[in-house]
PDB file of N, CA and C in Angstrom:
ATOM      1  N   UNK A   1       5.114  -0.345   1.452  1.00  0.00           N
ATOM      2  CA  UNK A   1       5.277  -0.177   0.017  1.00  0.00           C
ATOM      3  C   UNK A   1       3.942  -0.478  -0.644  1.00  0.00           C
ATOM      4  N   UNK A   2       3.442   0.430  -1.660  1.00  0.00           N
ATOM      5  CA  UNK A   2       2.375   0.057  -2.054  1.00  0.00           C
ATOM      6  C   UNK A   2       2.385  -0.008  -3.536  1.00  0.00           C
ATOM      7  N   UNK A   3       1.102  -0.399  -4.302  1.00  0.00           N
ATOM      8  CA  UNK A   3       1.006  -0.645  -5.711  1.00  0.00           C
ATOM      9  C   UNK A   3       0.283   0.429  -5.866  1.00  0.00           C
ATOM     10  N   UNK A   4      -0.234   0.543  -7.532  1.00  0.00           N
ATOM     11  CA  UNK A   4      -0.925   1.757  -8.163  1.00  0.00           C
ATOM     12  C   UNK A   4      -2.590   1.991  -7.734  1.00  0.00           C
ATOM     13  N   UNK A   5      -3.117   0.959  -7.048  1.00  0.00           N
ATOM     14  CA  UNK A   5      -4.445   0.995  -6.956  1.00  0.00           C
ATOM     15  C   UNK A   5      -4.274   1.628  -5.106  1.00  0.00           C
ATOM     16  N   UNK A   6      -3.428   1.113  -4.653  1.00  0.00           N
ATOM     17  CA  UNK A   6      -3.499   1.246  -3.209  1.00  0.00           C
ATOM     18  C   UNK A   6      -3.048   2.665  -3.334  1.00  0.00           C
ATOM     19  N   UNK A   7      -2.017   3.228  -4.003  1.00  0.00           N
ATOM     20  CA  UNK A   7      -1.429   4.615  -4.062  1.00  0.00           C
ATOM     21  C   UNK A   7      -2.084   5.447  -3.829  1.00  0.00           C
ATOM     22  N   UNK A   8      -3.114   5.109  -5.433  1.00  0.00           N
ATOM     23  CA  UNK A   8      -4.643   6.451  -5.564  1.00  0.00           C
ATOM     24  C   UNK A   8      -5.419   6.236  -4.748  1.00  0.00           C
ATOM     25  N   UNK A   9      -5.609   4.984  -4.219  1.00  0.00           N
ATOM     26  CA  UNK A   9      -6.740   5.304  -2.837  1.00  0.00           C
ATOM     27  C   UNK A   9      -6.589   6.300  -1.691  1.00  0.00           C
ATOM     28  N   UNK A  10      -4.963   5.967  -1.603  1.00  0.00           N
ATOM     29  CA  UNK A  10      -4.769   7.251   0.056  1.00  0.00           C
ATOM     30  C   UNK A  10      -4.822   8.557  -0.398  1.00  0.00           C
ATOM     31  N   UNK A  11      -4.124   8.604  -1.800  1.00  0.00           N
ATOM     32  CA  UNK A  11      -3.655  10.071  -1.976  1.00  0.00           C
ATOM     33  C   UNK A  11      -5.226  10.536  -2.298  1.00  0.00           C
ATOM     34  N   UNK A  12      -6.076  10.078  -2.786  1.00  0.00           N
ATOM     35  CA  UNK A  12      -7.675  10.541  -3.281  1.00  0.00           C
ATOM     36  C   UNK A  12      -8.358  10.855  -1.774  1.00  0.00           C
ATOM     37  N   UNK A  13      -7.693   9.798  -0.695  1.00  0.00           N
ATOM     38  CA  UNK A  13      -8.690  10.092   0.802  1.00  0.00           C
ATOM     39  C   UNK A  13      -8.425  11.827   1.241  1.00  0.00           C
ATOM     40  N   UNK A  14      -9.091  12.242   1.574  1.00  0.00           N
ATOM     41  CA  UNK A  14      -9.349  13.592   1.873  1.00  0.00           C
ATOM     42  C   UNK A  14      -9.274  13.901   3.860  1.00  0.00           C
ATOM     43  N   UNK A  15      -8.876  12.668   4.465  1.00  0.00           N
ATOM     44  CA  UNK A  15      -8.784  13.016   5.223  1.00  0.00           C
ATOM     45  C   UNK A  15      -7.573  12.749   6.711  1.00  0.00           C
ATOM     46  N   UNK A  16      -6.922  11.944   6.023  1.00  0.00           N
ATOM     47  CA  UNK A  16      -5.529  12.023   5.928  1.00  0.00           C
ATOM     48  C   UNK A  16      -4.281  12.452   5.129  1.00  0.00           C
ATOM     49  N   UNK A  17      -3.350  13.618   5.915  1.00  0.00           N
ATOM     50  CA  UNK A  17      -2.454  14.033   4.623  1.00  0.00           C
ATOM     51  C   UNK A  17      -1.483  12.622   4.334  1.00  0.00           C
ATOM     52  N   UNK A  18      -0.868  12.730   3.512  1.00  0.00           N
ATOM     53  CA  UNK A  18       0.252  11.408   2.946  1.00  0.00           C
ATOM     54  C   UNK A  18       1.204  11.671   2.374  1.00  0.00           C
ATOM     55  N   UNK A  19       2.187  11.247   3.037  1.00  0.00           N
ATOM     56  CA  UNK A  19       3.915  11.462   3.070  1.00  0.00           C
ATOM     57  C   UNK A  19       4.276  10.161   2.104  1.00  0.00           C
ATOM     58  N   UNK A  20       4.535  10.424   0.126  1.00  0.00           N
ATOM     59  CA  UNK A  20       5.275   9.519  -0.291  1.00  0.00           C
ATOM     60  C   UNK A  20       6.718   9.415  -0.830  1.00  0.00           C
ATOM     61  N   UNK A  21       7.403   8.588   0.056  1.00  0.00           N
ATOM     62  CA  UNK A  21       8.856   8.264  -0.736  1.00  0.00           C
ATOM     63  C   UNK A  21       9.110   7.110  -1.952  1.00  0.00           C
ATOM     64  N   UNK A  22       9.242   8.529  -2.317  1.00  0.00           N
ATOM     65  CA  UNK A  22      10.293   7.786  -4.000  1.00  0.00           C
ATOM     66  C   UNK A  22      11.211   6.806  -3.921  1.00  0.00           C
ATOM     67  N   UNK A  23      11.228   5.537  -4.216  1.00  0.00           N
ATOM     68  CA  UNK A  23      12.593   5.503  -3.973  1.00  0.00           C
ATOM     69  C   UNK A  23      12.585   3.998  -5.295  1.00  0.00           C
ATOM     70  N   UNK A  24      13.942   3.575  -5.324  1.00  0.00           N
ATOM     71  CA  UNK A  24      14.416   2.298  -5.782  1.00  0.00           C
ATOM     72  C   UNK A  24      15.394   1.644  -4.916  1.00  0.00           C
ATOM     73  N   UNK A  25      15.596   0.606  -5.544  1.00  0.00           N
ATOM     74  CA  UNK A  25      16.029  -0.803  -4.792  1.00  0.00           C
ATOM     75  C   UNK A  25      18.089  -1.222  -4.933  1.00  0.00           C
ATOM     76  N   UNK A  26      18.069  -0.179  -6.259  1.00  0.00           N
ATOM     77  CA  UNK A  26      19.434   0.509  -6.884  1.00  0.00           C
ATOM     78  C   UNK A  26      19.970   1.533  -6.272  1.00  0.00           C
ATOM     79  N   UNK A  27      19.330   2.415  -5.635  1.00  0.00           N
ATOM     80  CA  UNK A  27      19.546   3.531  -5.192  1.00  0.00           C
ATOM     81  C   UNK A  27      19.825   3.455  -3.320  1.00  0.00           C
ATOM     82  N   UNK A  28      21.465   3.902  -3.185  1.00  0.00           N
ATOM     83  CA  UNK A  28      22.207   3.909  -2.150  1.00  0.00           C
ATOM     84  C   UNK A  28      22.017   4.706  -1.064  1.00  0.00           C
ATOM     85  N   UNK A  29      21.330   5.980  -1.761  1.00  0.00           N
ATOM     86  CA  UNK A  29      20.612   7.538  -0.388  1.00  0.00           C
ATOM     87  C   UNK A  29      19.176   6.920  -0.280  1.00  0.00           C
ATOM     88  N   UNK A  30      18.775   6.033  -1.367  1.00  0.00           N
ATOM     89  CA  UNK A  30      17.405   5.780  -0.741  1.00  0.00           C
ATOM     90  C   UNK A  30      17.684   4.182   0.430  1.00  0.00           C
ATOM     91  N   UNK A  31      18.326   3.737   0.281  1.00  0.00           N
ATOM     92  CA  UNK A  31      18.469   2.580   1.208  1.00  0.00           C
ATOM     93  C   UNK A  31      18.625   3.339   2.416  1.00  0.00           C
ATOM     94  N   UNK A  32      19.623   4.098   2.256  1.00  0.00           N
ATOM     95  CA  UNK A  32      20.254   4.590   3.490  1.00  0.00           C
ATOM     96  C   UNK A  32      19.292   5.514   4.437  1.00  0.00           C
ATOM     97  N   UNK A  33      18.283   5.837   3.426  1.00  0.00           N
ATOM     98  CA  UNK A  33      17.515   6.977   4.608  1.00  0.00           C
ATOM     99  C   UNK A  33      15.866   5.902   5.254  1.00  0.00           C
ATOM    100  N   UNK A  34      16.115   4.931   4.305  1.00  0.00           N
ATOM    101  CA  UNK A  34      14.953   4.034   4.996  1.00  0.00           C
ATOM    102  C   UNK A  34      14.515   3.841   6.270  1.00  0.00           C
ATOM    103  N   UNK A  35      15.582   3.824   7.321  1.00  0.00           N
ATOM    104  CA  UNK A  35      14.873   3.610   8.412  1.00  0.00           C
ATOM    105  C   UNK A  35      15.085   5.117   9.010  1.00  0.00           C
ATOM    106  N   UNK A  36      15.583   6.237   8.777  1.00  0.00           N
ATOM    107  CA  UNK A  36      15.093   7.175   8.721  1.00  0.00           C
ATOM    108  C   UNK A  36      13.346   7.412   8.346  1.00  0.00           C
ATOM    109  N   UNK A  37      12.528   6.848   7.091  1.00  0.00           N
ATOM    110  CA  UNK A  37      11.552   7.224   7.089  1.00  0.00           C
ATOM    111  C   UNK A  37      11.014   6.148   7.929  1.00  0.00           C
ATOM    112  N   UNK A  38      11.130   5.040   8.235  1.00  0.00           N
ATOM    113  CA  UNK A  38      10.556   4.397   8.996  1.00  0.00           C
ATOM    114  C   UNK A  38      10.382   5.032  10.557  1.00  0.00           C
ATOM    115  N   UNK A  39      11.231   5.525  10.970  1.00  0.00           N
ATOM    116  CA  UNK A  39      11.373   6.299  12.235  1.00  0.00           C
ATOM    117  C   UNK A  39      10.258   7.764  12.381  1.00  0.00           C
ATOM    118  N   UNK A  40      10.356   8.492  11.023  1.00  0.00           N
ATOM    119  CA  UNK A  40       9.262   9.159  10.651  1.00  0.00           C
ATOM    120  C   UNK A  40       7.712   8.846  10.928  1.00  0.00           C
ATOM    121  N   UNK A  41       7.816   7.513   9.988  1.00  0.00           N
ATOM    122  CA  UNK A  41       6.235   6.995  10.240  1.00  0.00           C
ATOM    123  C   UNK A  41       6.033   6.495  11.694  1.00  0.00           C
ATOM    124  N   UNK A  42       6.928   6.336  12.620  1.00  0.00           N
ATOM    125  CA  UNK A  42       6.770   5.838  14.147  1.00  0.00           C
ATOM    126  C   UNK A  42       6.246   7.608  14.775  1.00  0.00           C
ATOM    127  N   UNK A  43       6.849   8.504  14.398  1.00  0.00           N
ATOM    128  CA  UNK A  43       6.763  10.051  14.915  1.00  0.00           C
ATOM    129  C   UNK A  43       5.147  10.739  14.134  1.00  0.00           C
ATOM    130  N   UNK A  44       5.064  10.208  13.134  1.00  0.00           N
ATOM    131  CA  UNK A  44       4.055  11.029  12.518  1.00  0.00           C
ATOM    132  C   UNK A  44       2.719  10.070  12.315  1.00  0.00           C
ATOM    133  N   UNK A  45       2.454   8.843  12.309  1.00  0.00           N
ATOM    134  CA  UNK A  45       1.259   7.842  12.221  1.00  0.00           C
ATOM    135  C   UNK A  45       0.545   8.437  13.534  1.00  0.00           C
ATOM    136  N   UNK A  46      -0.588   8.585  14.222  1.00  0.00           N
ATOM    137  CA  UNK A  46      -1.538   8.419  12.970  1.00  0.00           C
ATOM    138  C   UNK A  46      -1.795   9.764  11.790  1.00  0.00           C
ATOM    139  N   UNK A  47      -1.499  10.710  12.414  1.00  0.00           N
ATOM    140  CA  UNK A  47      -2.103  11.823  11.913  1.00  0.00           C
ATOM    141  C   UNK A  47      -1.600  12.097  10.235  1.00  0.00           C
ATOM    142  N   UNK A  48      -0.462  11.386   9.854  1.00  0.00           N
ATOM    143  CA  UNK A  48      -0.024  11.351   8.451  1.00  0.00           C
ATOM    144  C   UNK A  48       0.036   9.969   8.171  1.00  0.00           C
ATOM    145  N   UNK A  49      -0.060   9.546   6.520  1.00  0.00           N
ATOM    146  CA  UNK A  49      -0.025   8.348   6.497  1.00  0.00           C
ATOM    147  C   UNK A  49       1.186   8.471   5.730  1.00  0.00           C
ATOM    148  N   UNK A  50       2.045   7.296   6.026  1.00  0.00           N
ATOM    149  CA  UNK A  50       3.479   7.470   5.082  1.00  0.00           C
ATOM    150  C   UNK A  50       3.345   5.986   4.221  1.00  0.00           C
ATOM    151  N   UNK A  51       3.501   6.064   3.123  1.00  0.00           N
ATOM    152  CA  UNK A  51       3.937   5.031   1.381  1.00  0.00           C
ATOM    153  C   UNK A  51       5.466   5.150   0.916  1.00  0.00           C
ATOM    154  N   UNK A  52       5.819   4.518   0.746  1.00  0.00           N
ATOM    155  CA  UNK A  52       6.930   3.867  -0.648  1.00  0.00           C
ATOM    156  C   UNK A  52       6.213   3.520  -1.293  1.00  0.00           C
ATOM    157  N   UNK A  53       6.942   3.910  -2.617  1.00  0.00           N
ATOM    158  CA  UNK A  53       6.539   3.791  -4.238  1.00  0.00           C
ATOM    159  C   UNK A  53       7.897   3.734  -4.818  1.00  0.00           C
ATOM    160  N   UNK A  54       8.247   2.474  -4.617  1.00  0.00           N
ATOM    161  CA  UNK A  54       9.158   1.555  -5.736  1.00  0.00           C
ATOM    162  C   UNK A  54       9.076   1.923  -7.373  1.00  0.00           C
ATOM    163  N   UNK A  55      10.045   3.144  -7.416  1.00  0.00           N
ATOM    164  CA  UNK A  55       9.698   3.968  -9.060  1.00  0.00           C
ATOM    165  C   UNK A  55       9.891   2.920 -10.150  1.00  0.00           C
ATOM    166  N   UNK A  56      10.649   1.589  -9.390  1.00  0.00           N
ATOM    167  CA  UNK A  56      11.281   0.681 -10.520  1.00  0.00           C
ATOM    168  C   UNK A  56      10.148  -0.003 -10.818  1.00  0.00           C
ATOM    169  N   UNK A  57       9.583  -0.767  -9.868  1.00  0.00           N
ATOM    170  CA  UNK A  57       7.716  -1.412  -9.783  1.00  0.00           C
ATOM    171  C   UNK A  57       6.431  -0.594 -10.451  1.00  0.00           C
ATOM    172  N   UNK A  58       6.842   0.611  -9.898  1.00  0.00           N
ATOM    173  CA  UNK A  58       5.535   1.655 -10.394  1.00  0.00           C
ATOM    174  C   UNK A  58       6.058   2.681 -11.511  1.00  0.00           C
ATOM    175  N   UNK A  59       6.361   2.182 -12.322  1.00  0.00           N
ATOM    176  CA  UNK A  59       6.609   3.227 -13.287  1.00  0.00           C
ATOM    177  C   UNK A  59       5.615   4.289 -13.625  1.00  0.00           C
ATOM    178  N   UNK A  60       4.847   3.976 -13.907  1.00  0.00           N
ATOM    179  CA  UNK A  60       3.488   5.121 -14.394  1.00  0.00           C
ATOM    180  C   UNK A  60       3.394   5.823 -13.316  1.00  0.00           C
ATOM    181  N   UNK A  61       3.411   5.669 -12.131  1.00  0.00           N
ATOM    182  CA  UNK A  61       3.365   6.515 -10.788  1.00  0.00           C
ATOM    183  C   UNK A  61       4.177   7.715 -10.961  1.00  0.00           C
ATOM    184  N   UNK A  62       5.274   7.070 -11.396  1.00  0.00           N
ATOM    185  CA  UNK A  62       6.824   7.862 -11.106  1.00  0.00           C
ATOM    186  C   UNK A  62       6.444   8.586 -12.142  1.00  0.00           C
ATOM    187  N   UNK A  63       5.787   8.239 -13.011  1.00  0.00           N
ATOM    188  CA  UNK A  63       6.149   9.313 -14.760  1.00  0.00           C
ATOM    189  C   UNK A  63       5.153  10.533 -14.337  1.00  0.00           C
ATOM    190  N   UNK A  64       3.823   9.893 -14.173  1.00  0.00           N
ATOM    191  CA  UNK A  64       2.819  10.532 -13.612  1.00  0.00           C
ATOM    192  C   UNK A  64       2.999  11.929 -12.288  1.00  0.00           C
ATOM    193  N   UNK A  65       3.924  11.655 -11.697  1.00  0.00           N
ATOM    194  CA  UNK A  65       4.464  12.512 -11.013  1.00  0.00           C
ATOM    195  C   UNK A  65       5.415  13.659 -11.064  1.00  0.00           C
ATOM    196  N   UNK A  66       6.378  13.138 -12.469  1.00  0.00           N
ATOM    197  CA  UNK A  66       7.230  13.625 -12.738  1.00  0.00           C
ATOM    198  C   UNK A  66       8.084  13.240 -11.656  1.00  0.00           C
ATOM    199  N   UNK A  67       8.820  12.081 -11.097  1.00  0.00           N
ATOM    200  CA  UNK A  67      10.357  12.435 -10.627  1.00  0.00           C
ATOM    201  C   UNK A  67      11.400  11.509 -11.509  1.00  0.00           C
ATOM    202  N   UNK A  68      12.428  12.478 -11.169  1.00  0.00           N
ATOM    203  CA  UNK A  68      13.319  12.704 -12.010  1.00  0.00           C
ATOM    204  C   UNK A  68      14.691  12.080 -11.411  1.00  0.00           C
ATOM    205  N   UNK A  69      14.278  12.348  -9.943  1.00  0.00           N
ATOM    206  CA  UNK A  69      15.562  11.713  -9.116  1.00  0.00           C
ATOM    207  C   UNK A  69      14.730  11.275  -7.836  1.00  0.00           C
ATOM    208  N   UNK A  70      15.977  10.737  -7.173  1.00  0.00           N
ATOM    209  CA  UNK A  70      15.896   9.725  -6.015  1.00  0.00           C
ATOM    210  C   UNK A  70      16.133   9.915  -4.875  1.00  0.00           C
ATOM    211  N   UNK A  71      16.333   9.822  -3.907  1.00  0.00           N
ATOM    212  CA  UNK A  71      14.827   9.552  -2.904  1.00  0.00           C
ATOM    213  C   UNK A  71      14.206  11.218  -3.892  1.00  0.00           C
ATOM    214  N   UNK A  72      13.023  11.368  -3.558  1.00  0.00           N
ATOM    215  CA  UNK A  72      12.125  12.242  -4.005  1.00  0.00           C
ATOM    216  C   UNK A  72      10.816  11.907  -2.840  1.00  0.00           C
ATOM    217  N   UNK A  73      10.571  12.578  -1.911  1.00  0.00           N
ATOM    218  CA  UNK A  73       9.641  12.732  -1.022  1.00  0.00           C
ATOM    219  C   UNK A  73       8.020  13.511  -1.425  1.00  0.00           C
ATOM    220  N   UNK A  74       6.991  13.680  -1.358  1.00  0.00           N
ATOM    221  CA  UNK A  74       5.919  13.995  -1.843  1.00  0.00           C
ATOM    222  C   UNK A  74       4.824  14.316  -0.992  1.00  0.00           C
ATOM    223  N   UNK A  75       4.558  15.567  -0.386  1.00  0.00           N
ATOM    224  CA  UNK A  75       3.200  15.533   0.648  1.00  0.00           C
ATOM    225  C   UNK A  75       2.225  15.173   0.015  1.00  0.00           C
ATOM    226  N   UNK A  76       1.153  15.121  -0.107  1.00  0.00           N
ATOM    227  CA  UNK A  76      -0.018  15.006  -0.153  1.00  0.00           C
ATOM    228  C   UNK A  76      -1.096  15.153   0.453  1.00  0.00           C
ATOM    229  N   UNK A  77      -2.051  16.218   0.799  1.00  0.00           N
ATOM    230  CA  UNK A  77      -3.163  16.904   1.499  1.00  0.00           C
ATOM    231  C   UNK A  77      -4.796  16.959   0.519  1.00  0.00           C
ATOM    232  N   UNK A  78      -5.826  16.734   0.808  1.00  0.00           N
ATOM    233  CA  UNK A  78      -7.166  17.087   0.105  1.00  0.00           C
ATOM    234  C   UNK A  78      -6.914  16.702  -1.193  1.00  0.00           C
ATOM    235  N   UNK A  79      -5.992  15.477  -1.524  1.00  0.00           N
ATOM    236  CA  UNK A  79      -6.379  15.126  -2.754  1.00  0.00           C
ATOM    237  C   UNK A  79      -5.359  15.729  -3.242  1.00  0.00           C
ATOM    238  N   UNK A  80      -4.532  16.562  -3.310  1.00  0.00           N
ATOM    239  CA  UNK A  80      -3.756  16.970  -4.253  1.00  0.00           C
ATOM    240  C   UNK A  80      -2.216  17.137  -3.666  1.00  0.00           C
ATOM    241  N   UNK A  81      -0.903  17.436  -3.967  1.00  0.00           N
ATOM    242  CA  UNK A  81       0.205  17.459  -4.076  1.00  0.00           C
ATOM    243  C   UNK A  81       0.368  18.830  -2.842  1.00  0.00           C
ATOM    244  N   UNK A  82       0.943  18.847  -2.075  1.00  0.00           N
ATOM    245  CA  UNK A  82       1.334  19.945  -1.437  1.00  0.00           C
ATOM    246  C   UNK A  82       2.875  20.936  -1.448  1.00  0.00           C
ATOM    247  N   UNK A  83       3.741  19.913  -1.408  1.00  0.00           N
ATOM    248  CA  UNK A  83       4.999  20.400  -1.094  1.00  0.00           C
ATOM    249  C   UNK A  83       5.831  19.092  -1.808  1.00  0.00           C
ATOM    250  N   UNK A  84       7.068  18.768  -2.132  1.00  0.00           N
ATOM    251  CA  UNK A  84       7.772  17.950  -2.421  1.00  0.00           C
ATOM    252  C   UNK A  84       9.055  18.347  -2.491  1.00  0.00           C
ATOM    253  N   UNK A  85      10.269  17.149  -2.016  1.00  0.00           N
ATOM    254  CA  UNK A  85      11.708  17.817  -1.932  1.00  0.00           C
ATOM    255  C   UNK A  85      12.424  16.350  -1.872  1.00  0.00           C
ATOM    256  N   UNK A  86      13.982  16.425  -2.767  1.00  0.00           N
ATOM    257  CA  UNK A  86      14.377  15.711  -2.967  1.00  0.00           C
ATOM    258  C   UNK A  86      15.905  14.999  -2.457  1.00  0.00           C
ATOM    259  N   UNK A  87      16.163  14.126  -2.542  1.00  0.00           N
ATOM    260  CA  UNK A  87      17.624  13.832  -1.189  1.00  0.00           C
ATOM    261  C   UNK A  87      17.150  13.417   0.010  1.00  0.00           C
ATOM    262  N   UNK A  88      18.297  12.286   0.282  1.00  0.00           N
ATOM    263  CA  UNK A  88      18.036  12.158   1.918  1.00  0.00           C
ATOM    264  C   UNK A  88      18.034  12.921   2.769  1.00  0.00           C
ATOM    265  N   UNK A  89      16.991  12.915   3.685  1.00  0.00           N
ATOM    266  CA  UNK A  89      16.892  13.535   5.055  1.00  0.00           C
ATOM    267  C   UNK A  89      16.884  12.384   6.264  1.00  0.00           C
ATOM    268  N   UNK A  90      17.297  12.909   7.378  1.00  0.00           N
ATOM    269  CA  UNK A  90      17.295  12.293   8.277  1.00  0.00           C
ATOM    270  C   UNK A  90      15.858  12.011   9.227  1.00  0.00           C
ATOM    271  N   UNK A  91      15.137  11.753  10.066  1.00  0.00           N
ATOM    272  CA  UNK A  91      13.922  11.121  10.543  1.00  0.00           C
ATOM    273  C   UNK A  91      13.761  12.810  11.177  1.00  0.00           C
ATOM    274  N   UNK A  92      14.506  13.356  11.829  1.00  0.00           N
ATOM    275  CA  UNK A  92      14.033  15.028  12.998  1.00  0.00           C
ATOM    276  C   UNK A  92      13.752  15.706  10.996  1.00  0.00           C
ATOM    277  N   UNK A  93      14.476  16.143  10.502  1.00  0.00           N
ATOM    278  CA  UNK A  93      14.477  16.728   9.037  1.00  0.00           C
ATOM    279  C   UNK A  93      12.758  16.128   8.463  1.00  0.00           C
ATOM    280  N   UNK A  94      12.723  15.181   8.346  1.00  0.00           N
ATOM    281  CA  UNK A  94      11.430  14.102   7.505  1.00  0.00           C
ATOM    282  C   UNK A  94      10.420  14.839   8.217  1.00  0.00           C
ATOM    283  N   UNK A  95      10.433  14.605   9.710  1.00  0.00           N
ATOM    284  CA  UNK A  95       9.515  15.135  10.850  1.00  0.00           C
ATOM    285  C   UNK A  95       8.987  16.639  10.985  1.00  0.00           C
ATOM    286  N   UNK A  96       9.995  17.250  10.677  1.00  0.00           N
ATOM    287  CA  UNK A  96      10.065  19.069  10.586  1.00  0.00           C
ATOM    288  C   UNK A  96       9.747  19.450   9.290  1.00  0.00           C
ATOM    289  N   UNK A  97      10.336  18.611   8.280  1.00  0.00           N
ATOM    290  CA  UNK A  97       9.487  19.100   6.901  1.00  0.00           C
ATOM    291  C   UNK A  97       8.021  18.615   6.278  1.00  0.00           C
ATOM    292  N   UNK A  98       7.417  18.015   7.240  1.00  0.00           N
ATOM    293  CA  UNK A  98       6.140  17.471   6.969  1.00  0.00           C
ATOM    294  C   UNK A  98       5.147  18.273   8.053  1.00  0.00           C
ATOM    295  N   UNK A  99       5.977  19.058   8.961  1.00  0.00           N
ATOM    296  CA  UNK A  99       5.059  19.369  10.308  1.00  0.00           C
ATOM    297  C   UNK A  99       5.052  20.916   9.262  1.00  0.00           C
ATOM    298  N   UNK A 100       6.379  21.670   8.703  1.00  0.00           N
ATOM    299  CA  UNK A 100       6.130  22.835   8.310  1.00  0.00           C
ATOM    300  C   UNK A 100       5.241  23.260   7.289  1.00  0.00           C
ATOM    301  N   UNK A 101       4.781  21.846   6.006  1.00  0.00           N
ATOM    302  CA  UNK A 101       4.101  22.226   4.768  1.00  0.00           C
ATOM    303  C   UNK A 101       2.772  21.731   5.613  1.00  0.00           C
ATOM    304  N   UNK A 102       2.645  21.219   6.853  1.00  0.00           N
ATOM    305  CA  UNK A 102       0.978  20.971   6.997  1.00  0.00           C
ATOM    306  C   UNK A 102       0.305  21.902   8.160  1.00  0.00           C
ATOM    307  N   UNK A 103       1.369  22.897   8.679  1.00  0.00           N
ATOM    308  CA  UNK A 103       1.328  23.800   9.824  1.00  0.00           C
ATOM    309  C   UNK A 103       0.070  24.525   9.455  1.00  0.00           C
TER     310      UNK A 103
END
């Protein structure tokens, strides 16, 4: 889980892409798919870097982004936004939709 300074550092690095989940601490599909993304970041480290961003902690993140709902997932490639999709997925799903927007 990271804060607003650590956020913009990865997503600004240019040479790792970065997988961020949306999520809150209220929110029941985001609990539930947690170790789903944790299982993700065991399948996809090193070559992707994966963040939580606590929308309740980071508000300006969340606004800044525009999400609207929860879990809300976010690629990130060269600095900028690639692909994004929202709802739980399971860890093979997390894995296959991060391998297809960076193919």
């Amino acid at each position: 889980e990271v804060g607003d300074a650590a956020f913009r550092a990865h997503i600004a690095r240019n040479d790792i892409p970065v997988l961020v989940d949306f999520w809150a601490p209220w929110c029941g599909p985001c609990r539930m798919m947690a170790p789903a993304f944790a299982e993700a970041a065991r399948q996809l480290e090193p070559n992707v870097r994966l963040l939580k961003v606590n929308t309740e902690e980071q508000q300006a993140i969340a606004a800044q982004f525009g999400i609207r709902s929860i879990p809300t997932m976010a690629l990130f490639a060269r600095g900028g936004e690639v692909q994004r999709v929202s709802g739980a997925m399971d860890a093979r799903s997390i894995v296959a939709w991060v391998r297809q927007h960076l193919g």
